[in-house]
PDB file of N, CA and C in Angstrom:
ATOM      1  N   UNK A   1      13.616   8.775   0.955  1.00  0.00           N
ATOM      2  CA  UNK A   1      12.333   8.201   0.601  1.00  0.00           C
ATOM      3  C   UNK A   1      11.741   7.430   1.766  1.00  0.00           C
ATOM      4  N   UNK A   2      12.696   7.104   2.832  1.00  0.00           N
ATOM      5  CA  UNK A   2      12.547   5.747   3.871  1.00  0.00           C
ATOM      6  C   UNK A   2      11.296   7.188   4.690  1.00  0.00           C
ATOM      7  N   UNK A   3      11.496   8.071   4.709  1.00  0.00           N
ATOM      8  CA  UNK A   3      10.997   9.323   5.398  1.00  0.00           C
ATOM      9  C   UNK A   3       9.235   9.491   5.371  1.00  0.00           C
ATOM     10  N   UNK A   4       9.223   9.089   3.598  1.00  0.00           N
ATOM     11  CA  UNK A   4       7.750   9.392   3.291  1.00  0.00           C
ATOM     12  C   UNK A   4       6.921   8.052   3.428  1.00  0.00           C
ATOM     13  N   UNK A   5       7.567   6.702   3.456  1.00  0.00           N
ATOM     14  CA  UNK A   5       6.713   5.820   3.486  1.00  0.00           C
ATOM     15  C   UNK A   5       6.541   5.254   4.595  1.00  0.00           C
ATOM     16  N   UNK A   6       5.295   4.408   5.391  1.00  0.00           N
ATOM     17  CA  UNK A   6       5.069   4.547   6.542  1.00  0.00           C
ATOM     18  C   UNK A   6       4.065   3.195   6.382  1.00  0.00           C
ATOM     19  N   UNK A   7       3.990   2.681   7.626  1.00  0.00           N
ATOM     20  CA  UNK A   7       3.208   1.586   7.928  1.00  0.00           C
ATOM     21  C   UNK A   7       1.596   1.935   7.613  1.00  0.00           C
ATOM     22  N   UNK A   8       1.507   1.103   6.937  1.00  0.00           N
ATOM     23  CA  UNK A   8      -0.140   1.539   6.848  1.00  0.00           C
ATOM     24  C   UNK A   8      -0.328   2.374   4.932  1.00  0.00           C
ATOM     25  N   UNK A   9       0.852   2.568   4.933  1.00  0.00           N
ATOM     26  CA  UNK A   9       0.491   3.499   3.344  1.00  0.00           C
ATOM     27  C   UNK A   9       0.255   2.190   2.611  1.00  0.00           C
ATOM     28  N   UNK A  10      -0.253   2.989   1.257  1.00  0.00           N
ATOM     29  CA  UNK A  10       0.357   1.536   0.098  1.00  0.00           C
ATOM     30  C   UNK A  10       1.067   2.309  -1.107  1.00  0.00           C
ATOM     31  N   UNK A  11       1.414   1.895  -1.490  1.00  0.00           N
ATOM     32  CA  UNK A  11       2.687   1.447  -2.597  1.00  0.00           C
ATOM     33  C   UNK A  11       2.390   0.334  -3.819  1.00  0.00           C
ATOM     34  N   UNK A  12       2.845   1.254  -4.818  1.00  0.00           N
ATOM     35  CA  UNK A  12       2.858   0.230  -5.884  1.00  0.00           C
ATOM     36  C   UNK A  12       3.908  -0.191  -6.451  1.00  0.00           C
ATOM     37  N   UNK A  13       4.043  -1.659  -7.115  1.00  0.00           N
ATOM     38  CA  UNK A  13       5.174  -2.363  -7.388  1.00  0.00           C
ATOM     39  C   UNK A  13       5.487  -1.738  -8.966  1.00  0.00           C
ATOM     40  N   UNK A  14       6.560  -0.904  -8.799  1.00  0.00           N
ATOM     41  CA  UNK A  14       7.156  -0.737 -10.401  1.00  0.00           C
ATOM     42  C   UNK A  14       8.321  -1.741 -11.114  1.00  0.00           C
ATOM     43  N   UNK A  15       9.012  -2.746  -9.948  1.00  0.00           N
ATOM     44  CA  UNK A  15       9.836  -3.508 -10.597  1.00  0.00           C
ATOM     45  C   UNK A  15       9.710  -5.220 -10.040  1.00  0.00           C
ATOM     46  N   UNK A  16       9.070  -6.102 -10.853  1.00  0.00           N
ATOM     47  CA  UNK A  16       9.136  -7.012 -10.350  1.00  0.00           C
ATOM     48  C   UNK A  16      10.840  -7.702 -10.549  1.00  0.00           C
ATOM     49  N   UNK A  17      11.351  -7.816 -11.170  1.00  0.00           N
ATOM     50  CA  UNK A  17      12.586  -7.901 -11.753  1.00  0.00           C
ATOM     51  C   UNK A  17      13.505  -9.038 -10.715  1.00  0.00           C
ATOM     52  N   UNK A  18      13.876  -9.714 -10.938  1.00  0.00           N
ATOM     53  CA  UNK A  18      14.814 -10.838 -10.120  1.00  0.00           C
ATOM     54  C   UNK A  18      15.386 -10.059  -9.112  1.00  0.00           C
ATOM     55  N   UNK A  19      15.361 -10.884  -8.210  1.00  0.00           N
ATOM     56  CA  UNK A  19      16.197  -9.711  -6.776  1.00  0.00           C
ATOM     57  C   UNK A  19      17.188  -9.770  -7.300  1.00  0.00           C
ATOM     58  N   UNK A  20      18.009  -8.641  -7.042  1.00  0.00           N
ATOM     59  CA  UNK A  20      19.061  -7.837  -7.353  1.00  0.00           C
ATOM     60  C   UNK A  20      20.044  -8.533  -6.369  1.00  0.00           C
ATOM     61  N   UNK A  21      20.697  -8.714  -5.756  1.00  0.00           N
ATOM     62  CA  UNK A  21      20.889  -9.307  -4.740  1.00  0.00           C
ATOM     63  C   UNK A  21      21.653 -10.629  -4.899  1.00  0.00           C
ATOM     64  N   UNK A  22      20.592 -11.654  -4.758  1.00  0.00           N
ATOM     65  CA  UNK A  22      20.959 -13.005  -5.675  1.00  0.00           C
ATOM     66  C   UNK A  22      20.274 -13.563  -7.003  1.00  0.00           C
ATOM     67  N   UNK A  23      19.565 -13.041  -7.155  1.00  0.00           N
ATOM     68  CA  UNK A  23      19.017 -13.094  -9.028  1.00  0.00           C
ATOM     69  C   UNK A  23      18.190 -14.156  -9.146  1.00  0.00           C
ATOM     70  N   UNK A  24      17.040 -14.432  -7.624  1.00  0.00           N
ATOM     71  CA  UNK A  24      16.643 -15.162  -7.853  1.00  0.00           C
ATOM     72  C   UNK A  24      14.746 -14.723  -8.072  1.00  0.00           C
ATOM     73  N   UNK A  25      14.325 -14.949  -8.835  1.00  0.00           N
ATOM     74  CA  UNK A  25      12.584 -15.016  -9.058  1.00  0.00           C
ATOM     75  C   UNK A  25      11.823 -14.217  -7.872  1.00  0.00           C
ATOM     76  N   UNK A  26      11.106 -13.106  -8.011  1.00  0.00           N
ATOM     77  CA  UNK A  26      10.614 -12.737  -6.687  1.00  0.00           C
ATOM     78  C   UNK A  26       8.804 -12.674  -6.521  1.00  0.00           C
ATOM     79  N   UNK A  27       8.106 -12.845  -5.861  1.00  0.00           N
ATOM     80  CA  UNK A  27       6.669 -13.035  -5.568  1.00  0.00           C
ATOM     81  C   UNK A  27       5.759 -11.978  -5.746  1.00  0.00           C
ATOM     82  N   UNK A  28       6.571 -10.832  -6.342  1.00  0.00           N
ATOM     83  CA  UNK A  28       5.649  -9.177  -6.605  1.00  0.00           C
ATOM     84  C   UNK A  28       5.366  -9.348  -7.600  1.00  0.00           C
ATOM     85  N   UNK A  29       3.867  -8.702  -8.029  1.00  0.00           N
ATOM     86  CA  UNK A  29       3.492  -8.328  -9.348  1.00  0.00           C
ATOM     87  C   UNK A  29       3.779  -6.985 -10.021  1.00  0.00           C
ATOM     88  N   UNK A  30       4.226  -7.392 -10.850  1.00  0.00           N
ATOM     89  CA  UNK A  30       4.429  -5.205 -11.072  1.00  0.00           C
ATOM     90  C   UNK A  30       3.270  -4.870 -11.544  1.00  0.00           C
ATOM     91  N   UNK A  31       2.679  -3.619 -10.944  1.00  0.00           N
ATOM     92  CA  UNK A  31       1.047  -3.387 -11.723  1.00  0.00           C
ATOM     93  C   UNK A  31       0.341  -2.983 -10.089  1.00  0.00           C
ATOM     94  N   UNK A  32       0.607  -3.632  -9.092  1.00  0.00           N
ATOM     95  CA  UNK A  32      -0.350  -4.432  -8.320  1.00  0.00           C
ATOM     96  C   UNK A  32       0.207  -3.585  -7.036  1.00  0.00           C
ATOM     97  N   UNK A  33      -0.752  -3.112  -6.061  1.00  0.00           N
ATOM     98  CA  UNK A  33      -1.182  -2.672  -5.043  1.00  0.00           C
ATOM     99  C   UNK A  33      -0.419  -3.099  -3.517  1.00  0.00           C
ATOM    100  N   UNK A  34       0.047  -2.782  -2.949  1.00  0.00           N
ATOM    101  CA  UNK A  34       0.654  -3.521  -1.571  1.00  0.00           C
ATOM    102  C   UNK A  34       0.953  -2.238  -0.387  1.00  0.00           C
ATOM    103  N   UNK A  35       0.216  -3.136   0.485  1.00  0.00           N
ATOM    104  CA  UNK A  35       0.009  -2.137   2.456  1.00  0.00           C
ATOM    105  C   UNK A  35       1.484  -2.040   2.817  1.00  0.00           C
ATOM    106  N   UNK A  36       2.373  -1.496   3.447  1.00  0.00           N
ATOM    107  CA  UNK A  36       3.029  -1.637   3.788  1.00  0.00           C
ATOM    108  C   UNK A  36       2.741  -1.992   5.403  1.00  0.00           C
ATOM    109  N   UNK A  37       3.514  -2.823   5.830  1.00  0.00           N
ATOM    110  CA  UNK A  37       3.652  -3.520   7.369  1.00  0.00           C
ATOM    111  C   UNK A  37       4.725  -2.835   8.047  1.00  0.00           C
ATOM    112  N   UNK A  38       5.731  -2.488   7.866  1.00  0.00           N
ATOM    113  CA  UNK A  38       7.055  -2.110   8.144  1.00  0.00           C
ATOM    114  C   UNK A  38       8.062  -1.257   7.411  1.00  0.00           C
ATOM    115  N   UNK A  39       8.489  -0.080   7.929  1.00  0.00           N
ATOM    116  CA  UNK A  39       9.697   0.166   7.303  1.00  0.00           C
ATOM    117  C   UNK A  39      11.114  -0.632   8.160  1.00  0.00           C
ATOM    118  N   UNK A  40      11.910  -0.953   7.407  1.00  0.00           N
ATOM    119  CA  UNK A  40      13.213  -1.214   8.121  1.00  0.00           C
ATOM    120  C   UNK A  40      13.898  -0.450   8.091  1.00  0.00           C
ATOM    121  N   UNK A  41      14.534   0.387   8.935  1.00  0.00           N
ATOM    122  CA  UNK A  41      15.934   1.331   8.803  1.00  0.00           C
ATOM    123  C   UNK A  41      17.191   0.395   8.748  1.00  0.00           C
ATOM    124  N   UNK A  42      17.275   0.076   7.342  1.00  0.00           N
ATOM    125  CA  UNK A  42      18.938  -1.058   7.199  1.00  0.00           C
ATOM    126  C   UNK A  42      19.131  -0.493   5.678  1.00  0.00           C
ATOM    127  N   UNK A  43      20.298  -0.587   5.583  1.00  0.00           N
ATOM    128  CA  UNK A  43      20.563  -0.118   3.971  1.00  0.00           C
ATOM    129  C   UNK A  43      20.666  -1.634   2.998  1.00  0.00           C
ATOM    130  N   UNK A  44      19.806  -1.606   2.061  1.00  0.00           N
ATOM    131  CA  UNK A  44      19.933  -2.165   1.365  1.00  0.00           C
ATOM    132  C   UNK A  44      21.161  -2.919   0.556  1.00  0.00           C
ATOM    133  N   UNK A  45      21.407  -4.286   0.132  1.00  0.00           N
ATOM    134  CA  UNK A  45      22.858  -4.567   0.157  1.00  0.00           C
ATOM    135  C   UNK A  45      23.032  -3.936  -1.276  1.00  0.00           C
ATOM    136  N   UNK A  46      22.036  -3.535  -2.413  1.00  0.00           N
ATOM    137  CA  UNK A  46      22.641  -3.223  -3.593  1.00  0.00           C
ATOM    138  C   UNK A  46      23.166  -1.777  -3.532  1.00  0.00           C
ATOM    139  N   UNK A  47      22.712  -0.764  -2.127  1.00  0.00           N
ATOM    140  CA  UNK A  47      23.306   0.140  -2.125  1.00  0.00           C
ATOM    141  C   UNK A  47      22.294   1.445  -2.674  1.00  0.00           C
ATOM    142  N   UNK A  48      21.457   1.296  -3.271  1.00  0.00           N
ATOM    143  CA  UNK A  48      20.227   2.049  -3.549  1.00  0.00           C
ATOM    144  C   UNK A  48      19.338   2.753  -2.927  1.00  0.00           C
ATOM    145  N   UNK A  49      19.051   1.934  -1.923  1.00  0.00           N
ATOM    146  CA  UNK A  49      18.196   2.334  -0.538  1.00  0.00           C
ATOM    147  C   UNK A  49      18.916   2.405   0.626  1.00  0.00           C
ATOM    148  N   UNK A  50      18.238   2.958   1.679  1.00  0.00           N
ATOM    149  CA  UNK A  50      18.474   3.218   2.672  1.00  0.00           C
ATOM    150  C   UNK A  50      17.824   2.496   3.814  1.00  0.00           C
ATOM    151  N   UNK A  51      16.019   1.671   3.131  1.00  0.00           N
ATOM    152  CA  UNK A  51      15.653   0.595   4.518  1.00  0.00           C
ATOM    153  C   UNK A  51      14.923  -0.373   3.075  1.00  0.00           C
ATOM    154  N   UNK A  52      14.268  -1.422   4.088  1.00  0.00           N
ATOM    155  CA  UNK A  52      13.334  -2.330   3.379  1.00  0.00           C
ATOM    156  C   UNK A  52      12.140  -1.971   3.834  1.00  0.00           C
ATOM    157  N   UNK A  53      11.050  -2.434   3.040  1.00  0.00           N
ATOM    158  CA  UNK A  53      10.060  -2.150   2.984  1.00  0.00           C
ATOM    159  C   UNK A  53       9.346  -3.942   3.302  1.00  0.00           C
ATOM    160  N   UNK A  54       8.981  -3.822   4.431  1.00  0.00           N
ATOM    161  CA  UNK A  54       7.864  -5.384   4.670  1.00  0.00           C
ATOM    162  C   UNK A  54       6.149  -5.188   4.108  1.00  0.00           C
ATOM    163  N   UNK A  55       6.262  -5.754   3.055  1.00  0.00           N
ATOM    164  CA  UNK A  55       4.808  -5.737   2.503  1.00  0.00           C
ATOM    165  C   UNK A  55       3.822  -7.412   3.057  1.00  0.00           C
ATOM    166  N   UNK A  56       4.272  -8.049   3.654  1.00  0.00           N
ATOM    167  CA  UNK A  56       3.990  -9.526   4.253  1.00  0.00           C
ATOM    168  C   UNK A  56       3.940 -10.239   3.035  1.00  0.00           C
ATOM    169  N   UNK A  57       4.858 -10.299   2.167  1.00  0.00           N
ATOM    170  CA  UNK A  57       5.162 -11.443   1.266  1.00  0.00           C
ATOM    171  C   UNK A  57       7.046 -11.319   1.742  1.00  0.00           C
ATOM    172  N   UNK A  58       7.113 -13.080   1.638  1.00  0.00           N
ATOM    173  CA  UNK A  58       8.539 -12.705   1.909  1.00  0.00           C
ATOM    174  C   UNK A  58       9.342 -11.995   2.907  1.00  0.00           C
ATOM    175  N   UNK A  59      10.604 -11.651   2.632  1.00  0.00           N
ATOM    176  CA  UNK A  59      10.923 -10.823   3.868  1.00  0.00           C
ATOM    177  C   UNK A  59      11.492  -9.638   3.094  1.00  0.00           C
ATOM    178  N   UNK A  60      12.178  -8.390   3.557  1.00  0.00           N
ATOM    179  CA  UNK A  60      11.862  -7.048   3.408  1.00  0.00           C
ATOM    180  C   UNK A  60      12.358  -6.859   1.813  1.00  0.00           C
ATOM    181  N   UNK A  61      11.294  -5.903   1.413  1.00  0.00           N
ATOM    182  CA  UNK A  61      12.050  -5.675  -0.047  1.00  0.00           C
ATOM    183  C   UNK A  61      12.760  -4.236  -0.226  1.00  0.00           C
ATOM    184  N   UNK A  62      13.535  -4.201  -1.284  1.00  0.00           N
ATOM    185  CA  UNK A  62      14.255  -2.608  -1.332  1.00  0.00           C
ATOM    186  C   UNK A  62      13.199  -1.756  -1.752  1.00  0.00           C
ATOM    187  N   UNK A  63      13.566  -0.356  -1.506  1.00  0.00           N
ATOM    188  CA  UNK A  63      12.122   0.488  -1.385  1.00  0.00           C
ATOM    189  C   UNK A  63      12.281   0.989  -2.788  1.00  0.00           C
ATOM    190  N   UNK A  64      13.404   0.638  -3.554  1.00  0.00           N
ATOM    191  CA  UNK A  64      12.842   0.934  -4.881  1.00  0.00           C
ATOM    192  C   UNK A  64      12.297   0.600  -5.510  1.00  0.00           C
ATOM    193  N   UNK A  65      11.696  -1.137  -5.257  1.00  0.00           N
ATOM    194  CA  UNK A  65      10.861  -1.758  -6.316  1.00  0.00           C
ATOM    195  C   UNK A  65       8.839  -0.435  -5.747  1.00  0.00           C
ATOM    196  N   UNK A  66       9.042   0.339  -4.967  1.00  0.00           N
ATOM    197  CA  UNK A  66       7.766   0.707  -4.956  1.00  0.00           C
ATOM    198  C   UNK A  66       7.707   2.224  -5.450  1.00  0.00           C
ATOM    199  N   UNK A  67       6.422   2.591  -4.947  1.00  0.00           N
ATOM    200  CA  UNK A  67       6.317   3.804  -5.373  1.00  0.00           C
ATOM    201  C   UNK A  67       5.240   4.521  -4.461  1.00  0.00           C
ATOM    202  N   UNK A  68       5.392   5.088  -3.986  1.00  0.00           N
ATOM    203  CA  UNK A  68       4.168   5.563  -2.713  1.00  0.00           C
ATOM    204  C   UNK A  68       2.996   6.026  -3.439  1.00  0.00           C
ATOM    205  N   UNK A  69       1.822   5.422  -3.258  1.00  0.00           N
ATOM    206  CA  UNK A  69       0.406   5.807  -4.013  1.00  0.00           C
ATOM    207  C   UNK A  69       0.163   6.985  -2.816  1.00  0.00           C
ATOM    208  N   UNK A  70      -0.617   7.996  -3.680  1.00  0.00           N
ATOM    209  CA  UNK A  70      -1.154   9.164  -2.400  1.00  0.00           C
ATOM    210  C   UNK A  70      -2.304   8.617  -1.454  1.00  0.00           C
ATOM    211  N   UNK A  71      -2.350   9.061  -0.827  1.00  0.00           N
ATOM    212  CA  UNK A  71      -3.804   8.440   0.127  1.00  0.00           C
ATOM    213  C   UNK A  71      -4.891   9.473  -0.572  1.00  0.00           C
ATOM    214  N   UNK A  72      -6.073   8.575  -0.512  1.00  0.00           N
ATOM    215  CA  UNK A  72      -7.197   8.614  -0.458  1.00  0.00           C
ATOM    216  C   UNK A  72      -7.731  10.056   0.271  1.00  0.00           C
ATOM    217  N   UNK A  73      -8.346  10.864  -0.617  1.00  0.00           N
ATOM    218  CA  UNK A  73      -9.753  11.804  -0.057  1.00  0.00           C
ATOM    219  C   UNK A  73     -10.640  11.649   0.495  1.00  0.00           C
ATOM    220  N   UNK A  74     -10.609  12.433   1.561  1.00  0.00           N
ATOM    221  CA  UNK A  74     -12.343  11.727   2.318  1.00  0.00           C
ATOM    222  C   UNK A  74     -13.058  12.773   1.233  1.00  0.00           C
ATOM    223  N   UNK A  75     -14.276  12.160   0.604  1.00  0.00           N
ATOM    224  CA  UNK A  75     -15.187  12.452  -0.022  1.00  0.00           C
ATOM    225  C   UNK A  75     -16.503  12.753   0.870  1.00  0.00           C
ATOM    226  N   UNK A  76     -17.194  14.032   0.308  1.00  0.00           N
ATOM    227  CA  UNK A  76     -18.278  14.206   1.321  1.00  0.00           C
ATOM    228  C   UNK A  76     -19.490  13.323   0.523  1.00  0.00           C
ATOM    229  N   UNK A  77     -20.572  12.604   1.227  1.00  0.00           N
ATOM    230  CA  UNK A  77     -21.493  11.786   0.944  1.00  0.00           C
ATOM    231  C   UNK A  77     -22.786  12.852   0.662  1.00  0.00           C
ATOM    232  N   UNK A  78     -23.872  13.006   0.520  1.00  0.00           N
ATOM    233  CA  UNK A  78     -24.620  13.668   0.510  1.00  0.00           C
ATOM    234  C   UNK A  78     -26.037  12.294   0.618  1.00  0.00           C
ATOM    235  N   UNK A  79     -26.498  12.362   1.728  1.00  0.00           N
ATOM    236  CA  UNK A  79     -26.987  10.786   2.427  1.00  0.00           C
ATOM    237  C   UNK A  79     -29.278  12.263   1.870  1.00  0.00           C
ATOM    238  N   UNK A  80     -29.870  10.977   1.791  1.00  0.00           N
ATOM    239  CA  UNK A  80     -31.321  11.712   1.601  1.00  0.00           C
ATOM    240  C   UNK A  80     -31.648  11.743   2.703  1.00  0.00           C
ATOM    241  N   UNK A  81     -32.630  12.092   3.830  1.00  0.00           N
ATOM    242  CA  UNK A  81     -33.427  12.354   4.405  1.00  0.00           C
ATOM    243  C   UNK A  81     -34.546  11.784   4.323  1.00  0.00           C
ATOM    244  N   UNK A  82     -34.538  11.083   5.400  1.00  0.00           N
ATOM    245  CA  UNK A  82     -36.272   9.959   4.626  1.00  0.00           C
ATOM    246  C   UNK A  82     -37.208  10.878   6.142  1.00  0.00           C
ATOM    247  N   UNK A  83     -38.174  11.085   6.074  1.00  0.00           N
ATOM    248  CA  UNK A  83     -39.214  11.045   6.819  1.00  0.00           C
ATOM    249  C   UNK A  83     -40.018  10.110   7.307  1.00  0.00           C
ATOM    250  N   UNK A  84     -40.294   9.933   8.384  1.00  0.00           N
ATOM    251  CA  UNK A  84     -41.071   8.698   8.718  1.00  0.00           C
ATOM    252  C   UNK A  84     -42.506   8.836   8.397  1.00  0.00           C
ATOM    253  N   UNK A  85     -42.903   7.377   7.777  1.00  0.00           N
ATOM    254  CA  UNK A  85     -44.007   7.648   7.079  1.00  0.00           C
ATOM    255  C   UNK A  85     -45.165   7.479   7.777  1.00  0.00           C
ATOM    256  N   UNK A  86     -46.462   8.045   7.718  1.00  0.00           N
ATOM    257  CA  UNK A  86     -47.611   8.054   8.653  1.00  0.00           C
ATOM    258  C   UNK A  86     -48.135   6.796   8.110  1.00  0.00           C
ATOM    259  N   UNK A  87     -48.896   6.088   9.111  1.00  0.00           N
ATOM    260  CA  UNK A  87     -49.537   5.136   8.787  1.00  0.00           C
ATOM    261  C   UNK A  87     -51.161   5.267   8.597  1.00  0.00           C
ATOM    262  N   UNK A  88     -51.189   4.795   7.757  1.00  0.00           N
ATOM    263  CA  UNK A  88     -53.225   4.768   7.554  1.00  0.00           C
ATOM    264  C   UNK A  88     -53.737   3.909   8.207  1.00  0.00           C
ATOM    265  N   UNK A  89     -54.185   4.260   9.255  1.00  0.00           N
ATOM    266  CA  UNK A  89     -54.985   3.583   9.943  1.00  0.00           C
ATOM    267  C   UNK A  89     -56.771   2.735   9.130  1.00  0.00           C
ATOM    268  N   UNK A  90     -56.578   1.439   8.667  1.00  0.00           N
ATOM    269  CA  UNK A  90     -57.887   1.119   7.994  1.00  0.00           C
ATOM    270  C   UNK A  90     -58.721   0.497   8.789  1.00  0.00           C
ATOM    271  N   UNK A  91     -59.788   0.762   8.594  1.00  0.00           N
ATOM    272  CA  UNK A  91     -61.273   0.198   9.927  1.00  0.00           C
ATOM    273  C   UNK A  91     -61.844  -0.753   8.936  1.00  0.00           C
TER     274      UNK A  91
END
């Protein structure tokens, strides 16, 4: 998974859940949107993952609390065409 996610993607939080780890309270919302800053290539201590994920809260989280959102479509715009307008000259 460390493969597909990349600096600059975002990711959504599916587990806010006490770090696993030491079981203490963590600063993610589950629901909620986050850039990634960093992958870490380190294995996670619960053994699950393979790196952390730096979202700039805190320091690195396991890459299972996320979920890679797809990127964005460039959408084509379809912009009007204005003409420049003549002026009336009044005497």
């Amino acid at each position: 998974m460390s493969d597909a996610i990349g600096p600059g993607d975002l990711v959504l939080c599916v587990n806010a859940a006490p770090n696993h780890v030491n079981g203490w309270p963590v600063p993610l919302q589950a629901g909620e949107t986050y850039r990634v800053y960093g992958v870490m290539e380190f294995g996670c201590p619960c053994g699950r993952s393979d790196s952390l994920i730096d979202v700039g809260i805190d320091f690195g989280w396991c890459q299972t609390r996320f979920r890679l959102l797809p990127k964005p479509k460039a959408q084509t715009r379809t912009r009007k065409e204005t003409a420049p307008r003549e002026k009336e000259t009044v005497r």
